[in-house]
Protein backbone atom coordinates (compact mmCIF):
# COMPACT_ATOMS: atom_id res chain seq x y z
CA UNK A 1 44.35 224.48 72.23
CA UNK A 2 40.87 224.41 70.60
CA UNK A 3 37.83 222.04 70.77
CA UNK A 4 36.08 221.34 73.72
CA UNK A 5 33.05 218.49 74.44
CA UNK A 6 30.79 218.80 71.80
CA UNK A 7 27.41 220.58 71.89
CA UNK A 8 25.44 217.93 70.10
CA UNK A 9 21.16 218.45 69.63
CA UNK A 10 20.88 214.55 68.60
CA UNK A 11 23.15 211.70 69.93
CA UNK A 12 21.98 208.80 67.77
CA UNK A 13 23.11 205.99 70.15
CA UNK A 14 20.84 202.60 71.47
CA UNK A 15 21.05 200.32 73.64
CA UNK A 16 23.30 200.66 77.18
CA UNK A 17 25.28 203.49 75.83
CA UNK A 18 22.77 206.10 75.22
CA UNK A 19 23.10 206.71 79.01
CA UNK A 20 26.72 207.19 79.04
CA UNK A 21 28.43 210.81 78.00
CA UNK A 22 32.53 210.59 78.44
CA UNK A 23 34.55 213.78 79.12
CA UNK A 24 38.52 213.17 78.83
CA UNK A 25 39.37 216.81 80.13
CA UNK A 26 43.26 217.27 78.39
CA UNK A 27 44.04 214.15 77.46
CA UNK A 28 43.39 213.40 73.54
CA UNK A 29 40.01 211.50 73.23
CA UNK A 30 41.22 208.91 70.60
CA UNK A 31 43.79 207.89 73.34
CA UNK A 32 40.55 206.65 75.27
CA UNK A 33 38.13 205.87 72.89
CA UNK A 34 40.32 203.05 71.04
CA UNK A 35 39.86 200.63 73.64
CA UNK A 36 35.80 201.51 74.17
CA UNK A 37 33.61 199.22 72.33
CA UNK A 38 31.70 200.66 69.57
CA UNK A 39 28.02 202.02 70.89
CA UNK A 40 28.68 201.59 74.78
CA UNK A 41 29.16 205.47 75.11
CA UNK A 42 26.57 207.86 73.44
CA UNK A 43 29.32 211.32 73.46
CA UNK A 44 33.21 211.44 74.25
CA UNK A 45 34.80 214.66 74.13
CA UNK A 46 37.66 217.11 75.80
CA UNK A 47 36.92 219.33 78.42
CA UNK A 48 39.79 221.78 78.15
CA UNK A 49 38.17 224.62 79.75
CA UNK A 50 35.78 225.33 82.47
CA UNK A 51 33.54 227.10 79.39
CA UNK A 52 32.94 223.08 78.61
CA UNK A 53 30.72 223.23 81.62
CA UNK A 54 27.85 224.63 79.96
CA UNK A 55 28.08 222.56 76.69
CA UNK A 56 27.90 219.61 78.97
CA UNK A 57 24.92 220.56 80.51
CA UNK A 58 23.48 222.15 77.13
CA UNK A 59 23.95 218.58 75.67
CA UNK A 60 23.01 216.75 78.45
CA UNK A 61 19.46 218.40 78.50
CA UNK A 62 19.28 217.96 74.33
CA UNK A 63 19.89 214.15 75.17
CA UNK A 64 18.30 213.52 78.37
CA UNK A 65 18.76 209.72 77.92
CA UNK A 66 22.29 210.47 79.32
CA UNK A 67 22.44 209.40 83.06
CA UNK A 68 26.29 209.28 83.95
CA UNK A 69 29.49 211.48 82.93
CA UNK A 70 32.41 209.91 83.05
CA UNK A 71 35.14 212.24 84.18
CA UNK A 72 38.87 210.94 82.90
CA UNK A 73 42.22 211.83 81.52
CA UNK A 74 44.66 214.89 82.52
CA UNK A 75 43.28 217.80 84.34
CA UNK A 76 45.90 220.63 83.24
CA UNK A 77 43.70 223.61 83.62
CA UNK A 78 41.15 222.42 86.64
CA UNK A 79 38.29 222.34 84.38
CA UNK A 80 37.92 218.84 86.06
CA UNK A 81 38.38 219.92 89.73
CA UNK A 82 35.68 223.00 88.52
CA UNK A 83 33.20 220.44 87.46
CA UNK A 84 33.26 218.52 90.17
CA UNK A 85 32.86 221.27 92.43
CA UNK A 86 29.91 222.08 90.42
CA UNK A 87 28.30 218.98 91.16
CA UNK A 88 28.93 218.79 95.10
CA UNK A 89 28.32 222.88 95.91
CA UNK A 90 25.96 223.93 92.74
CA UNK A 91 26.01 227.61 92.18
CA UNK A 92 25.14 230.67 93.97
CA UNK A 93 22.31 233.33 93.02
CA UNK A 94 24.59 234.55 90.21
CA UNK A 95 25.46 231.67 88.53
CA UNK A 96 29.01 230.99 90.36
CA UNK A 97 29.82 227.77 91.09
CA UNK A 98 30.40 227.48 94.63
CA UNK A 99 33.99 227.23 95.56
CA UNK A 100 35.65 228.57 92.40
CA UNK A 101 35.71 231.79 90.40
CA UNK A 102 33.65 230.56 87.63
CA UNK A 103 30.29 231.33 86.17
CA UNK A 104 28.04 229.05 84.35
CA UNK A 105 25.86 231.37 81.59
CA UNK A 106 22.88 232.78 82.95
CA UNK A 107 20.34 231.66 80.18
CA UNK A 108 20.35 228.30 81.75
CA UNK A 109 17.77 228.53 84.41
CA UNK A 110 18.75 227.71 88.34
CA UNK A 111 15.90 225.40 88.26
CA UNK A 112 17.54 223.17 85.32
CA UNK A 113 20.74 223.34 86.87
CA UNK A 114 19.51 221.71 90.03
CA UNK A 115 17.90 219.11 87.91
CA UNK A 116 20.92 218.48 86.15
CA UNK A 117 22.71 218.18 89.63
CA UNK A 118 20.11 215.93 91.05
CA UNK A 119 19.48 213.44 88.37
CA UNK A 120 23.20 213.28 86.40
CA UNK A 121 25.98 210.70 88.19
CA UNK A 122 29.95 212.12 87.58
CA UNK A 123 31.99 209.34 87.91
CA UNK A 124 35.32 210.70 88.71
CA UNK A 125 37.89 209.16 87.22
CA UNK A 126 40.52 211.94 86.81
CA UNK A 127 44.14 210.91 86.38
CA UNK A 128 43.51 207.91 84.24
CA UNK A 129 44.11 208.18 80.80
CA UNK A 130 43.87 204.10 80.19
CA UNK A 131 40.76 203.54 77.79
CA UNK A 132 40.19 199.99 79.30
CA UNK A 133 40.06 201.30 82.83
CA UNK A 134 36.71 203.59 81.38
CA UNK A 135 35.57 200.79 79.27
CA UNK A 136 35.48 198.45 82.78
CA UNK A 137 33.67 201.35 84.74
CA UNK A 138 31.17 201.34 81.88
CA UNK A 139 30.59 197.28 82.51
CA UNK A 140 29.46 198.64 85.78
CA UNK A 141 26.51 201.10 85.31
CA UNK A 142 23.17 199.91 85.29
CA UNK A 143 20.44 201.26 82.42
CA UNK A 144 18.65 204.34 83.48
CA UNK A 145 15.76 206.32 82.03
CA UNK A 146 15.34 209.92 80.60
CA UNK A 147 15.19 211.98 83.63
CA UNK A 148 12.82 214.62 81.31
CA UNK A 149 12.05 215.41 78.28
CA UNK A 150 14.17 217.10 75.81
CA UNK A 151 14.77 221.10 76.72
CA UNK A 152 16.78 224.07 74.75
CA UNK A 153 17.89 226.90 76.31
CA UNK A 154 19.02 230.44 74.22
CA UNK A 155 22.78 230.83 73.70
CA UNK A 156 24.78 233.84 75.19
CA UNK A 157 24.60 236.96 73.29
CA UNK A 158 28.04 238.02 72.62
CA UNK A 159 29.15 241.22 74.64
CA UNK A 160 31.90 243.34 72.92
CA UNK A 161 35.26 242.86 74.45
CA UNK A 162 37.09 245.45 76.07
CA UNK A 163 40.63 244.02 76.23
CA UNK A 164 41.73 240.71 74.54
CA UNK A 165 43.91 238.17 76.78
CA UNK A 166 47.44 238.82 75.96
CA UNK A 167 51.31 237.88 76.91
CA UNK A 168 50.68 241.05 79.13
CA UNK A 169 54.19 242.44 78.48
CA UNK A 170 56.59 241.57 75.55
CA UNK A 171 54.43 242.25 71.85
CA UNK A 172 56.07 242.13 68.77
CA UNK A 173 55.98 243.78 65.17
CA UNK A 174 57.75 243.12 62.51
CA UNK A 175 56.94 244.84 58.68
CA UNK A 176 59.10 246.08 56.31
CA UNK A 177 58.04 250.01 56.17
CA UNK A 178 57.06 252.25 59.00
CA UNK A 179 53.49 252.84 57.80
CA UNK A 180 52.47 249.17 57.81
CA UNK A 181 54.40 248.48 61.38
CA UNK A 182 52.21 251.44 62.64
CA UNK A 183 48.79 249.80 61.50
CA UNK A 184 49.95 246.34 63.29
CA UNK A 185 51.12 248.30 66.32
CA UNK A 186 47.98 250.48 66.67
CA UNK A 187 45.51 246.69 65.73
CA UNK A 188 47.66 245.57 68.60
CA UNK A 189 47.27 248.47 70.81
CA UNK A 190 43.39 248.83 70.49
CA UNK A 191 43.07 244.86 70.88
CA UNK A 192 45.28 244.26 73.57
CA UNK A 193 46.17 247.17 75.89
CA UNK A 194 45.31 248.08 79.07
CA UNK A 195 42.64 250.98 79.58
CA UNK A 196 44.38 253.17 82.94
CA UNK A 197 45.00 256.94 83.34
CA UNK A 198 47.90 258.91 82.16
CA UNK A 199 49.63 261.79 83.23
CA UNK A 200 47.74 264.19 81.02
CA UNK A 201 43.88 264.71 81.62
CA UNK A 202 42.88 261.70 79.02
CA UNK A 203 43.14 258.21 79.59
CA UNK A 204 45.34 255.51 77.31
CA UNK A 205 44.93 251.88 76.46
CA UNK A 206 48.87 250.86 76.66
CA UNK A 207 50.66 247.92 76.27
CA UNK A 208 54.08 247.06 78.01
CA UNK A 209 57.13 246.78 76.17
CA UNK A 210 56.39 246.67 72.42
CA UNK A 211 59.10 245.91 70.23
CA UNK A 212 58.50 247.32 66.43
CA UNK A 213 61.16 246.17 63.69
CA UNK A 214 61.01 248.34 60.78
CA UNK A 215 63.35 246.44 58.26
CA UNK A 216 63.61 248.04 54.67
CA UNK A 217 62.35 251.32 54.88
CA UNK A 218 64.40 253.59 52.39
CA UNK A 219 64.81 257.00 53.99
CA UNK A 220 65.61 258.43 50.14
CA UNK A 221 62.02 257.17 49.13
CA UNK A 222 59.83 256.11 52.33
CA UNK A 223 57.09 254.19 51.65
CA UNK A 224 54.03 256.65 52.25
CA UNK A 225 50.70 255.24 52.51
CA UNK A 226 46.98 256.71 52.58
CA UNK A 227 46.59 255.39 56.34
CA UNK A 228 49.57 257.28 57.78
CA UNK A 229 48.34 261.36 58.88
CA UNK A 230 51.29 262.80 57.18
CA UNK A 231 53.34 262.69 53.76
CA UNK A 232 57.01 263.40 53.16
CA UNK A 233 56.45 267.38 53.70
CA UNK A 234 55.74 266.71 56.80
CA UNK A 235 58.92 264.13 57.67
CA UNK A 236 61.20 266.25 55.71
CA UNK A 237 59.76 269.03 58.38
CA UNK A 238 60.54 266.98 61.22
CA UNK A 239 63.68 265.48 60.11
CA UNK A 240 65.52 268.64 61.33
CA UNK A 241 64.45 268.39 65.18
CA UNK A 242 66.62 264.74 65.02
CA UNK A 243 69.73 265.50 62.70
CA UNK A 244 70.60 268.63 64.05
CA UNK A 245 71.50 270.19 67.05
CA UNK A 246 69.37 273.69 66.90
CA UNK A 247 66.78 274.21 69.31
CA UNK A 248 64.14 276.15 68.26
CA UNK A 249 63.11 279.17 70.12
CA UNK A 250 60.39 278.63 72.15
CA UNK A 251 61.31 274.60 72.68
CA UNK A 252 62.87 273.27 75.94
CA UNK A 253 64.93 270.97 73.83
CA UNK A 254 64.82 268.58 70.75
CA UNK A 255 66.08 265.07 70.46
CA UNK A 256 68.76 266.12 67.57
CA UNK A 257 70.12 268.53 70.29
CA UNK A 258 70.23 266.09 73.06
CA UNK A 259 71.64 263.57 70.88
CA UNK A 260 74.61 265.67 69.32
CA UNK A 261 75.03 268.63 71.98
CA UNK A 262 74.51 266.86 74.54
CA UNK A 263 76.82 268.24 77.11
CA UNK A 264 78.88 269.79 74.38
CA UNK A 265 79.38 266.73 72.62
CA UNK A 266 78.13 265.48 69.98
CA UNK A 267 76.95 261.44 70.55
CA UNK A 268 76.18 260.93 67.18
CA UNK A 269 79.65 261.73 66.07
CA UNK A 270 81.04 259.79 68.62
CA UNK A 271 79.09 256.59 67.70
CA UNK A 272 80.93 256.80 64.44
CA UNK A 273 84.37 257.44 65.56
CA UNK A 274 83.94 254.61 68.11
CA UNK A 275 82.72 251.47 65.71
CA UNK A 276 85.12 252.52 63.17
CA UNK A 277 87.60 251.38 65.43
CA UNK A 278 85.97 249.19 67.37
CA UNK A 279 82.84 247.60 65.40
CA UNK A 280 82.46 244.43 68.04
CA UNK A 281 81.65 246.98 70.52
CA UNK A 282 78.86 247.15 73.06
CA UNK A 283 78.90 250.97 73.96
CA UNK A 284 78.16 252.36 71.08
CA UNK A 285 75.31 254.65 72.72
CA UNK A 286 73.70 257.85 72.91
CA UNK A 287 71.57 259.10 76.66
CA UNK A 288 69.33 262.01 75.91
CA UNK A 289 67.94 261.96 79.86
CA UNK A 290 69.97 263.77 82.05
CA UNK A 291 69.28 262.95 86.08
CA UNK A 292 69.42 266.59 87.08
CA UNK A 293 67.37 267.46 84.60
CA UNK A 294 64.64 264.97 83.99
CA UNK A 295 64.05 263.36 87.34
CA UNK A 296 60.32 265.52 88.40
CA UNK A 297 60.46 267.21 84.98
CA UNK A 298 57.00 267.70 84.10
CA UNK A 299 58.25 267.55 79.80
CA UNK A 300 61.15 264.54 80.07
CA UNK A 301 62.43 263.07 77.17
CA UNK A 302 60.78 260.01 75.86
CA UNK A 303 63.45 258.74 74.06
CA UNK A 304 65.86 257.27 76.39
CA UNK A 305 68.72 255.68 75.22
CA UNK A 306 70.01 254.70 71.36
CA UNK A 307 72.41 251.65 70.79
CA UNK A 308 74.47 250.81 67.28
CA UNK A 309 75.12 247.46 67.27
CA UNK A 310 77.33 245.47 64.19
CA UNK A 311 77.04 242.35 63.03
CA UNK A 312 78.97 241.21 60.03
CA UNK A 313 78.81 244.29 57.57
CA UNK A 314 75.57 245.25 59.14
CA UNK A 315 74.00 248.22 61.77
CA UNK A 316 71.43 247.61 63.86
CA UNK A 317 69.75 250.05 65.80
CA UNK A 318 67.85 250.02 69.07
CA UNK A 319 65.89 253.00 70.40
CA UNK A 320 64.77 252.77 74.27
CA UNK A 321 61.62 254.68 74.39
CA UNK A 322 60.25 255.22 78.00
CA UNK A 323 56.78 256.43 76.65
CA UNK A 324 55.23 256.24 72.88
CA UNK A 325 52.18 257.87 71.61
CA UNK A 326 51.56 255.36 69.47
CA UNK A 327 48.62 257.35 67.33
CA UNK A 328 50.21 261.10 67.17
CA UNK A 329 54.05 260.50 67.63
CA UNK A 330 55.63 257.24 66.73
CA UNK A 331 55.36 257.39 62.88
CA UNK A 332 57.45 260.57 62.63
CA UNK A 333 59.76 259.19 65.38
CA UNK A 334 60.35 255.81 63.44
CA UNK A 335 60.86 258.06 60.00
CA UNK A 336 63.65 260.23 62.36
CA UNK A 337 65.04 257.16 63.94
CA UNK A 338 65.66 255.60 60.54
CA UNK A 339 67.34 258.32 59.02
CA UNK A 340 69.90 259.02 62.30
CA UNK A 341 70.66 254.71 61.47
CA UNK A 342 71.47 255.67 58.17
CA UNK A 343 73.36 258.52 58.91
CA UNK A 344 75.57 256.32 61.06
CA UNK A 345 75.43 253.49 58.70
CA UNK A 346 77.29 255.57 55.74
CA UNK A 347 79.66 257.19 58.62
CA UNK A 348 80.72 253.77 59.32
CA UNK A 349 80.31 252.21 55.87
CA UNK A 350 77.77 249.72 56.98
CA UNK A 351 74.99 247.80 55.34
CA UNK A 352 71.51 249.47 56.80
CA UNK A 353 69.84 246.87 58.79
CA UNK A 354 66.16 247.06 60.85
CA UNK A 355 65.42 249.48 62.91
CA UNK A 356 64.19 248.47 66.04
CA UNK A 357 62.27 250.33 69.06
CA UNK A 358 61.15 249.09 72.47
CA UNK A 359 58.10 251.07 73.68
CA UNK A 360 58.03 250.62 77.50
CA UNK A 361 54.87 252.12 77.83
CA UNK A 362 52.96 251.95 73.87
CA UNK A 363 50.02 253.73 74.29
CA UNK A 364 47.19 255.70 72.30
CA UNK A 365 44.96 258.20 74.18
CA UNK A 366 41.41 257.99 74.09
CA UNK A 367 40.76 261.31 71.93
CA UNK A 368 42.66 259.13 69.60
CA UNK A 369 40.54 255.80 69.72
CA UNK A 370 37.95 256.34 67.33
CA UNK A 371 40.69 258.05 64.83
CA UNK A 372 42.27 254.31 65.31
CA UNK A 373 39.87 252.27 64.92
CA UNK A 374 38.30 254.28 62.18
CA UNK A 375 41.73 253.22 60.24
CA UNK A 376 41.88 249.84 61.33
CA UNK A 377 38.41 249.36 59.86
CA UNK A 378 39.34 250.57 56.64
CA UNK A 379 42.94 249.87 55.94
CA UNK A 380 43.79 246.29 58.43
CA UNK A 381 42.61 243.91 55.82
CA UNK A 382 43.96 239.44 56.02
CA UNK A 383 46.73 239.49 54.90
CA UNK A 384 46.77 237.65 51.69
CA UNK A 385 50.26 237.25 50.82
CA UNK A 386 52.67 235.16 52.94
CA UNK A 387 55.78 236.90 53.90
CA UNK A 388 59.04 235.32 54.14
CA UNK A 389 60.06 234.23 57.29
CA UNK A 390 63.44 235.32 58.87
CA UNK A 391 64.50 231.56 59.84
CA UNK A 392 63.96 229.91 57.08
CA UNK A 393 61.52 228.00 55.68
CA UNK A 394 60.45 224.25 55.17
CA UNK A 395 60.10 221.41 52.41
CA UNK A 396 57.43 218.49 53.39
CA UNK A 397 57.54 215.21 51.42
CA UNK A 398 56.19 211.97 51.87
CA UNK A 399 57.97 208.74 52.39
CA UNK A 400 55.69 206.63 51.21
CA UNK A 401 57.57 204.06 52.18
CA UNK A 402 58.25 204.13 56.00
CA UNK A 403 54.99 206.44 56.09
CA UNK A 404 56.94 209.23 57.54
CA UNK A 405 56.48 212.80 56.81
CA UNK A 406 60.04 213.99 55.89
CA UNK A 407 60.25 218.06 56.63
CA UNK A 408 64.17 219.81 55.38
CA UNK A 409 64.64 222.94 56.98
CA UNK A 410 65.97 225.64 54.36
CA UNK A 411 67.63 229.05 55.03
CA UNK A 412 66.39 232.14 53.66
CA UNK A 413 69.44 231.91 51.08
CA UNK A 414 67.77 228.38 50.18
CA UNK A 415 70.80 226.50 51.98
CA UNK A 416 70.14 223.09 53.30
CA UNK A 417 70.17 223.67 57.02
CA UNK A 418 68.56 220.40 58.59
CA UNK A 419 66.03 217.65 57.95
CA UNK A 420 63.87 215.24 60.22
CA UNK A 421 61.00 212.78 60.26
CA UNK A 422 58.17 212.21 61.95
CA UNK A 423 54.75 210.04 61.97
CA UNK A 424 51.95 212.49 61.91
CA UNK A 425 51.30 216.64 61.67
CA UNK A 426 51.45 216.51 65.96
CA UNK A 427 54.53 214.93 66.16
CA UNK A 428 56.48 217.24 63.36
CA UNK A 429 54.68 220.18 64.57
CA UNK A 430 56.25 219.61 67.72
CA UNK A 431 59.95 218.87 66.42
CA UNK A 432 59.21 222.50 64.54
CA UNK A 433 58.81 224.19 68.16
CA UNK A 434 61.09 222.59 69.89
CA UNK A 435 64.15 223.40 67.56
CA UNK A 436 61.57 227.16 67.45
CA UNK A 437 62.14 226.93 63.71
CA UNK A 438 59.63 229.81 62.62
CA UNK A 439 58.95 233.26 64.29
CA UNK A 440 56.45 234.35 62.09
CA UNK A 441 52.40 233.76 63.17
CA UNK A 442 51.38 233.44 59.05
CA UNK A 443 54.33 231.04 58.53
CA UNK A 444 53.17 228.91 61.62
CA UNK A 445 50.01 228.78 60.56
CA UNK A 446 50.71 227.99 56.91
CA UNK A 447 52.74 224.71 58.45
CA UNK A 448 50.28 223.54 60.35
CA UNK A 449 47.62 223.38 57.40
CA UNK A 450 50.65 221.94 55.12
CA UNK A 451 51.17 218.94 58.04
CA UNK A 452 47.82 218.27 58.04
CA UNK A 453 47.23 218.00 54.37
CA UNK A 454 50.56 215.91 54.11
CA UNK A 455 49.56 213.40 56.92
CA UNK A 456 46.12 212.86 54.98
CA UNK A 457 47.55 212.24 52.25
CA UNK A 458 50.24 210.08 53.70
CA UNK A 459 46.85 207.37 55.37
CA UNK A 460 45.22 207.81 52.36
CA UNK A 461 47.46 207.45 49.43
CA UNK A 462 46.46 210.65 47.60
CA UNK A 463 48.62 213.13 45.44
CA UNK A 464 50.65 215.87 47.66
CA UNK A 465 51.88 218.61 46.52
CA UNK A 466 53.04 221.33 49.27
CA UNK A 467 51.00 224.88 48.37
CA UNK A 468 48.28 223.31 46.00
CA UNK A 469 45.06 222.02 47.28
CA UNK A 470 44.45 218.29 48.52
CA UNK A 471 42.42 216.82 45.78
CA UNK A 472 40.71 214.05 47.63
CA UNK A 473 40.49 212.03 44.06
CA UNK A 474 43.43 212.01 43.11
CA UNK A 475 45.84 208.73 44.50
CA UNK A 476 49.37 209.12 44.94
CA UNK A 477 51.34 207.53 41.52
């Protein structure tokens, strides 16, 4: 959710309502403004997070002709309860508001916070979300003065960020070569994960569980690319530590001997056999940890487990991997990977579909963080080009008639899968979630600026055409 009450420097308001700033907390501020008369309020404006605090203040102090803030409307994420905490404890000696874990920003001085305490009246009227309720509390207050003259205090200087919020555990990338999945994973990696020690003397920034879905790559002719450390010497190098058994001397073990001597058999092989006669089958899988083996071992296997999975005339393949150096070893792993699907794929005589690995632990050391960000900086560019999204895409049209945006959900083999209607962007942006009809963040975002455009054009009887720009001149034939 975005927006928050607005930081004005001049509220151009006379009369009664130049005393009067409104903040509706969650609840949409049209809902409550539509039954205010015009000029009895001199600000209205959400208050989604406690952040809000300090614009309220800022604005306050820009505007000192405001007297009373109304407090109304839904209070999802306590921003409300924060406030008015704020106004009955103050804050300590660094800035926290008594009573909660939040600080107000330090460039506005204790002394102007006190003022703002002592002089400003909250009216709390949290729960109601009925405009004419507010509008009769305004019929109420009396005219004040200014309670000082007009003040500006310096803005926060931005501090770098260490870690990003996140989902915590569960991230997802999707691309259709293993070089530009890598550059996603490590942007996610080195934006979201969690800075903690490792097992070896240098410490990681790791996320939990990352899913990477590599769908296209050709093993014949890999896509190669001037970010990734390595070219196809290199894979062609590796490729013999995954499809073969040997062991070379010196080495503990390899993955291509776990995987196809493992125990004297071969698991690989057995995959084969086994969905050739049984392709609905759920234990099609290869183990390369052995218990006896790997439980203390100071060098266990990372790879865990591989599963084949068929659907239709297509493989799938999903790698467990209990830890992934993200930076130095899961580029050559996702090249190996893709070549032991393929290899099954032809022994089955399958269609190759994505490859997919789950990263319990995704992590990049910190020898490897500059070397990361270095690439990010040159090579992790907007993407400029909208890729096509696995479930489907969507149509918008006007009906001019019943002034209803009409939205047809298409497959990604253009069949006609489903249509509906709604009244504004909000209310088909929320039929679009609920039936989760697009997985991809570019898509979603391309929608929402589509809706938008359509629903102005819809109230204003202009020209829409879905992908062109809204020219604000031209009226609808």
């Amino acid at each position: 959710m975005s927006g928050n009450f607005p930081y004005f420097s001049d509220i151009l308001i006379k009369g009664a309502g130049k005393n009067i700033g409104i903040a509706t907390l969650w609840t949409r501020r049209d809902i409550i403004a539509r039954d205010l008369e015009p000029g009895s309020y001199a600000v209205i404006g959400s208050l989604f997070y406690n952040e809000g605090i300090n614009y309220i203040i800022r604005s306050v102090f820009l505007n000192p002709e405001i007297r009373y803030i109304i407090l109304c409307g839904t209070d999802i994420s306590r921003s409300g309860e924060a406030f008015v905490k704020f106004m009955e404890n103050g804050i300590d000696a660094n800035h926290k508001i008594v009573g909660t874990e939040y600080f107000l920003e330090k460039e506005i001085p204790l002394e102007a916070i006190e003022e703002f305490r002592k002089n400003i009246k909250l009216l709390d009227m949290r729960g109601v979300i009925n405009g004419k309720e507010v509008a009769a509390k305004i019929k109420e207050l009396e005219p004040l003065t200014p309670f000082t003259e007009k003040k500006e205090f310096p803005m926060p200087e931005m501090k770098p960020v260490e870690k990003f919020p996140s989902e915590e555990a569960g991230f997802l990338v999707r691309d259709s070569f293993v070089a530009g999945a890598w550059l996603k994973a490590l942007n996610c990696i080195m934006r979201f994960g969690f800075v903690k020690k490792s097992e070896h003397s240098s410490d990681q920034r790791e996320l939990i569980n990352l899913m990477i879905v590599v769908e296209e790559e050709d093993t014949d002719n890999p896509q190669l690319k001037e970010w990734l450390p390595f070219g196809k010497a290199e894979i062609e190098n590796y490729l013999p530590q995954v499809m073969t058994p040997e062991v070379p001397k010196g080495t503990d073990y390899t993955y291509g001997n776990k995987l196809r001597d493992y125990k004297g058999r071969d698991q690989i092989k057995f995959i084969i056999d086994y969905l050739k006669k049984r392709k609905h089958t759920r234990r099609a899988l290869a183990v390369t940890w052995d218990h006896e083996q790997d439980m203390g071992s100071e060098h266990p296997p990372c790879w865990v487990v591989l599963q084949a999975l068929v659907e239709g005339d297509t493989l799938f393949l999903t790698t467990y991997i209990r830890s992934s150096d993200m930076f130095a070893a899961w580029p050559l792993n996702a090249f190996g990977l893709r070549n032991i699907h393929k290899e099954i794929a032809d022994g089955v005589g399958l269609k190759l579909g994505p490859t997919t690995t789950i990263s319990a632990s995704a992590h990049i050391y910190e020898h490897d963080w500059k070397k990361a960000q270095d690439i990010l900086e040159k090579y992790h560019k907007p993407v400029t080009t909208l890729r096509f999204d696995p479930r489907g895409n969507f149509i918008i049209s006007l009906d001019r008639e019943k002034q209803e945006l009409v939205i047809t959900h298409y497959s990604p083999k253009q069949e006609k899968l489903q249509d509906f209607r709604a009244k504004n962007a909000i209310e088909a942006y929320r039929k679009l979630n609920q039936i989760a009809g697009a997985s991809d963040f570019e898509h979603i975002a391309d929608l929402g600026v589509e809706l938008a455009k359509a629903e102005i054009a819809l109230k204003h009887g202009l020209k829409y055409s879905q992908d062109d720009e809204l020219d604000i001149n031209a009226k609808a034939e």
